[in-house]
N, C-alpha and C. Protein backbone atom coordinates (compact mmCIF):
# COMPACT_ATOMS: atom_id res chain seq x y z
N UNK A 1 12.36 6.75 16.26
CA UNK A 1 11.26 6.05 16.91
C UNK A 1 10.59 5.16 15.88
N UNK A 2 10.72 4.21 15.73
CA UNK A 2 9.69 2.74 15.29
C UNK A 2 8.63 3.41 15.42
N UNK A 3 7.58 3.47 14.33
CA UNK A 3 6.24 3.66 14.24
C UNK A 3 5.42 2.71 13.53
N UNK A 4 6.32 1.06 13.29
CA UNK A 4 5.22 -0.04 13.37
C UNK A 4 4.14 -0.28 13.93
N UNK A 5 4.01 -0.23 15.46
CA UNK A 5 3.43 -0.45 16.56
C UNK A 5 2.36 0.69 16.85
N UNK A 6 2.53 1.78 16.09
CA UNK A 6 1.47 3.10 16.09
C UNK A 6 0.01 2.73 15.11
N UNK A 7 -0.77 2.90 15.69
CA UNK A 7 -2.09 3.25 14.60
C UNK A 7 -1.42 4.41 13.37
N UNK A 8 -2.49 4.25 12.75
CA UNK A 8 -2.47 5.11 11.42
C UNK A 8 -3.57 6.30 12.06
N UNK A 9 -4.34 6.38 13.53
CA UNK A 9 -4.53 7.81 13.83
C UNK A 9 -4.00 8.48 14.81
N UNK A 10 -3.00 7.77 15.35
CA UNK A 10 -1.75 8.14 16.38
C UNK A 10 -0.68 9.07 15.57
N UNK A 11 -0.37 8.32 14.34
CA UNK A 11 0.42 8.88 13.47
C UNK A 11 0.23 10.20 12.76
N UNK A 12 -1.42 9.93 12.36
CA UNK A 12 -1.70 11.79 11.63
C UNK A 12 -1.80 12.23 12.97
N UNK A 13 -1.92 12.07 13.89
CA UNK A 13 -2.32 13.12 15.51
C UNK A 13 -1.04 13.05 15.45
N UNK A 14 0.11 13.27 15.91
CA UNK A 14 1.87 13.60 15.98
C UNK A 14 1.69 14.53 14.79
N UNK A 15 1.57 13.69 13.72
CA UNK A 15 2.11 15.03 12.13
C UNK A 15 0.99 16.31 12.64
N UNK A 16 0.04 16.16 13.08
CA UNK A 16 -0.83 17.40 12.50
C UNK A 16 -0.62 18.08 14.20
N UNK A 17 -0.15 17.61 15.35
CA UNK A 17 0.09 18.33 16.61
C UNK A 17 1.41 19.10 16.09
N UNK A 18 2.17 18.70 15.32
CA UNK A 18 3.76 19.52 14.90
C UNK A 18 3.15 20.56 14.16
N UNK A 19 2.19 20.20 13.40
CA UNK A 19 1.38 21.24 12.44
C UNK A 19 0.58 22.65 12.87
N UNK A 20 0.07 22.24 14.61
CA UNK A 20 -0.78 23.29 15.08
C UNK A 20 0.55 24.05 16.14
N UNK A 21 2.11 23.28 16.09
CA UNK A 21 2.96 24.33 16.05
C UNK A 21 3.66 24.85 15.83
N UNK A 22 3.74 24.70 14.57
CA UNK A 22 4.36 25.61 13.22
C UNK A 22 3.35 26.58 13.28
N UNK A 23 1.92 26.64 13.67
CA UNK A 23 0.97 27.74 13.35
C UNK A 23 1.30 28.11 14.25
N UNK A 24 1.13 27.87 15.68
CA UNK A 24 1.62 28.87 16.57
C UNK A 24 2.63 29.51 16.57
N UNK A 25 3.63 28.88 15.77
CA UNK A 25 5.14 30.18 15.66
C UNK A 25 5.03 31.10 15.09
N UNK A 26 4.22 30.41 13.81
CA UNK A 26 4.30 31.80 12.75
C UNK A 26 3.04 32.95 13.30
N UNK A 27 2.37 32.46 14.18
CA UNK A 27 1.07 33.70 14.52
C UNK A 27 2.33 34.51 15.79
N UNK A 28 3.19 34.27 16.32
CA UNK A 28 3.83 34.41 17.27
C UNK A 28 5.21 34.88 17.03
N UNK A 29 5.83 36.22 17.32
CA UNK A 29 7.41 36.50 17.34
C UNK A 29 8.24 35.80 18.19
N UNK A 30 7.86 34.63 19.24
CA UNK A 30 8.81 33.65 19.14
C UNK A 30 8.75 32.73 18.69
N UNK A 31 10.14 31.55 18.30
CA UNK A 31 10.03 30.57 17.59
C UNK A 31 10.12 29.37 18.88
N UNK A 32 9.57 28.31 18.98
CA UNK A 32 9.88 27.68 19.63
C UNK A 32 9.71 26.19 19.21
N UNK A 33 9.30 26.39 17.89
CA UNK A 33 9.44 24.88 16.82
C UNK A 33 10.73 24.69 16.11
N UNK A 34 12.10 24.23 16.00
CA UNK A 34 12.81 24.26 15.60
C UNK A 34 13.17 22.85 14.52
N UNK A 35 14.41 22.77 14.25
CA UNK A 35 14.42 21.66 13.59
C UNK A 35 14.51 20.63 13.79
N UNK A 36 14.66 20.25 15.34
CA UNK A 36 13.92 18.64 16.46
C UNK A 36 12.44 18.44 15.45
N UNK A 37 11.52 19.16 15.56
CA UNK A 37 10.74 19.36 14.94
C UNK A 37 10.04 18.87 13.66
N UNK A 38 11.07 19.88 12.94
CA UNK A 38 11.06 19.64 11.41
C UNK A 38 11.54 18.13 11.20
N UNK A 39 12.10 17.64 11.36
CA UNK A 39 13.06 16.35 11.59
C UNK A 39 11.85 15.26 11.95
N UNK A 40 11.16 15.52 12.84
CA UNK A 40 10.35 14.51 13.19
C UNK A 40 9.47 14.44 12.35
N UNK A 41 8.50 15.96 12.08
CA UNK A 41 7.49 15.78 10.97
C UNK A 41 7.64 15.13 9.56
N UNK A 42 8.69 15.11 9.19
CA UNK A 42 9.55 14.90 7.80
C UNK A 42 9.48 13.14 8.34
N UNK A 43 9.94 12.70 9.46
CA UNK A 43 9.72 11.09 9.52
C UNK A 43 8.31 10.56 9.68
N UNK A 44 7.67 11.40 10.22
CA UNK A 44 5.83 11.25 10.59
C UNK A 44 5.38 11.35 8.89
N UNK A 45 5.60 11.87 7.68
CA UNK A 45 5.29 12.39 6.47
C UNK A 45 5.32 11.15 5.48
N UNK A 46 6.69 10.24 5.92
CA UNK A 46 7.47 9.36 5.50
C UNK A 46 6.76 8.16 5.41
N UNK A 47 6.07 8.02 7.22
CA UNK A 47 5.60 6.99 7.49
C UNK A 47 3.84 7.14 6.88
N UNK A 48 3.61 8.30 6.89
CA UNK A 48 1.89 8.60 6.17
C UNK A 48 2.24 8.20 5.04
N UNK A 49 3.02 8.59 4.33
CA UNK A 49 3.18 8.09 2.55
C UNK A 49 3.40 6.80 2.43
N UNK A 50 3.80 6.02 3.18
CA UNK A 50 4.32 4.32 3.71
C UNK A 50 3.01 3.85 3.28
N UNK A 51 2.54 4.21 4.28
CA UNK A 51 1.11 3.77 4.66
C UNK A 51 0.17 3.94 3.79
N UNK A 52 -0.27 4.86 2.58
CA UNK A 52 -0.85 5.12 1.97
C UNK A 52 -1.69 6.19 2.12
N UNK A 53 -1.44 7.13 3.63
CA UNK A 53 -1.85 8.08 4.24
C UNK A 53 -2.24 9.15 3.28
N UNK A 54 -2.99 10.08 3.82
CA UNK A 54 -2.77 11.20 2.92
C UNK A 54 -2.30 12.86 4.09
N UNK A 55 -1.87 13.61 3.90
CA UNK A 55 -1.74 14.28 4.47
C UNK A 55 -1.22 15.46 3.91
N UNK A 56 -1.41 17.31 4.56
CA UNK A 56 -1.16 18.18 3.63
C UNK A 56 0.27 18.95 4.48
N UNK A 57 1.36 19.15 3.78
CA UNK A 57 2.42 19.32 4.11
C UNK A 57 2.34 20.20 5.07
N UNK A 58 3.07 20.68 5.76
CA UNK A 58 3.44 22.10 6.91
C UNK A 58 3.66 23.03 6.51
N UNK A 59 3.36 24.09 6.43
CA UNK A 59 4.01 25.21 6.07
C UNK A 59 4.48 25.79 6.92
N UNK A 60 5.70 25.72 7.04
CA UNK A 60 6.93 26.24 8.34
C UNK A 60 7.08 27.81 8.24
N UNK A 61 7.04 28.17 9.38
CA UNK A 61 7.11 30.00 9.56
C UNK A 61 8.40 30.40 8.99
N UNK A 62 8.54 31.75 8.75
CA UNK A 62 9.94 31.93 8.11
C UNK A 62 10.98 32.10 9.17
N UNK A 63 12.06 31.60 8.44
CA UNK A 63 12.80 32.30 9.84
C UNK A 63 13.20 33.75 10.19
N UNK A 64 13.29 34.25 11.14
CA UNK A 64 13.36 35.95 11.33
C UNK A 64 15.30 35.69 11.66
């Protein structure tokens, strides 16, 4: 997905909505954030550092 055309608070809202569900997995014995996921946040991360963004990484649940 092209994220020219995105604001710079469209962009942290995507990274930090992937963020509130990585928390929900790990508070939770199911997983339902996978690496669609991870994949996207990692391009949302890409485009904050582009930009001059700042933002604080994910901490991804472990896997069981």
């Amino acid at each position: 997905m092209p994220f020219e055309n995105l604001s710079d608070y469209f962009i942290m809202r995507m990274y930090e909505n992937i963020r509130d569900q990585a928390l929900a997995d790990a508070r939770s014995a199911v997983r339902l954030v996978g690496e669609p996921a991870r994949s996207r946040a990692e391009e949302l991360r890409q485009e904050i550092e582009r930009r001059g963004l700042f933002c604080t990484p994910i901490t991804w649940p472990e896997e069981v």
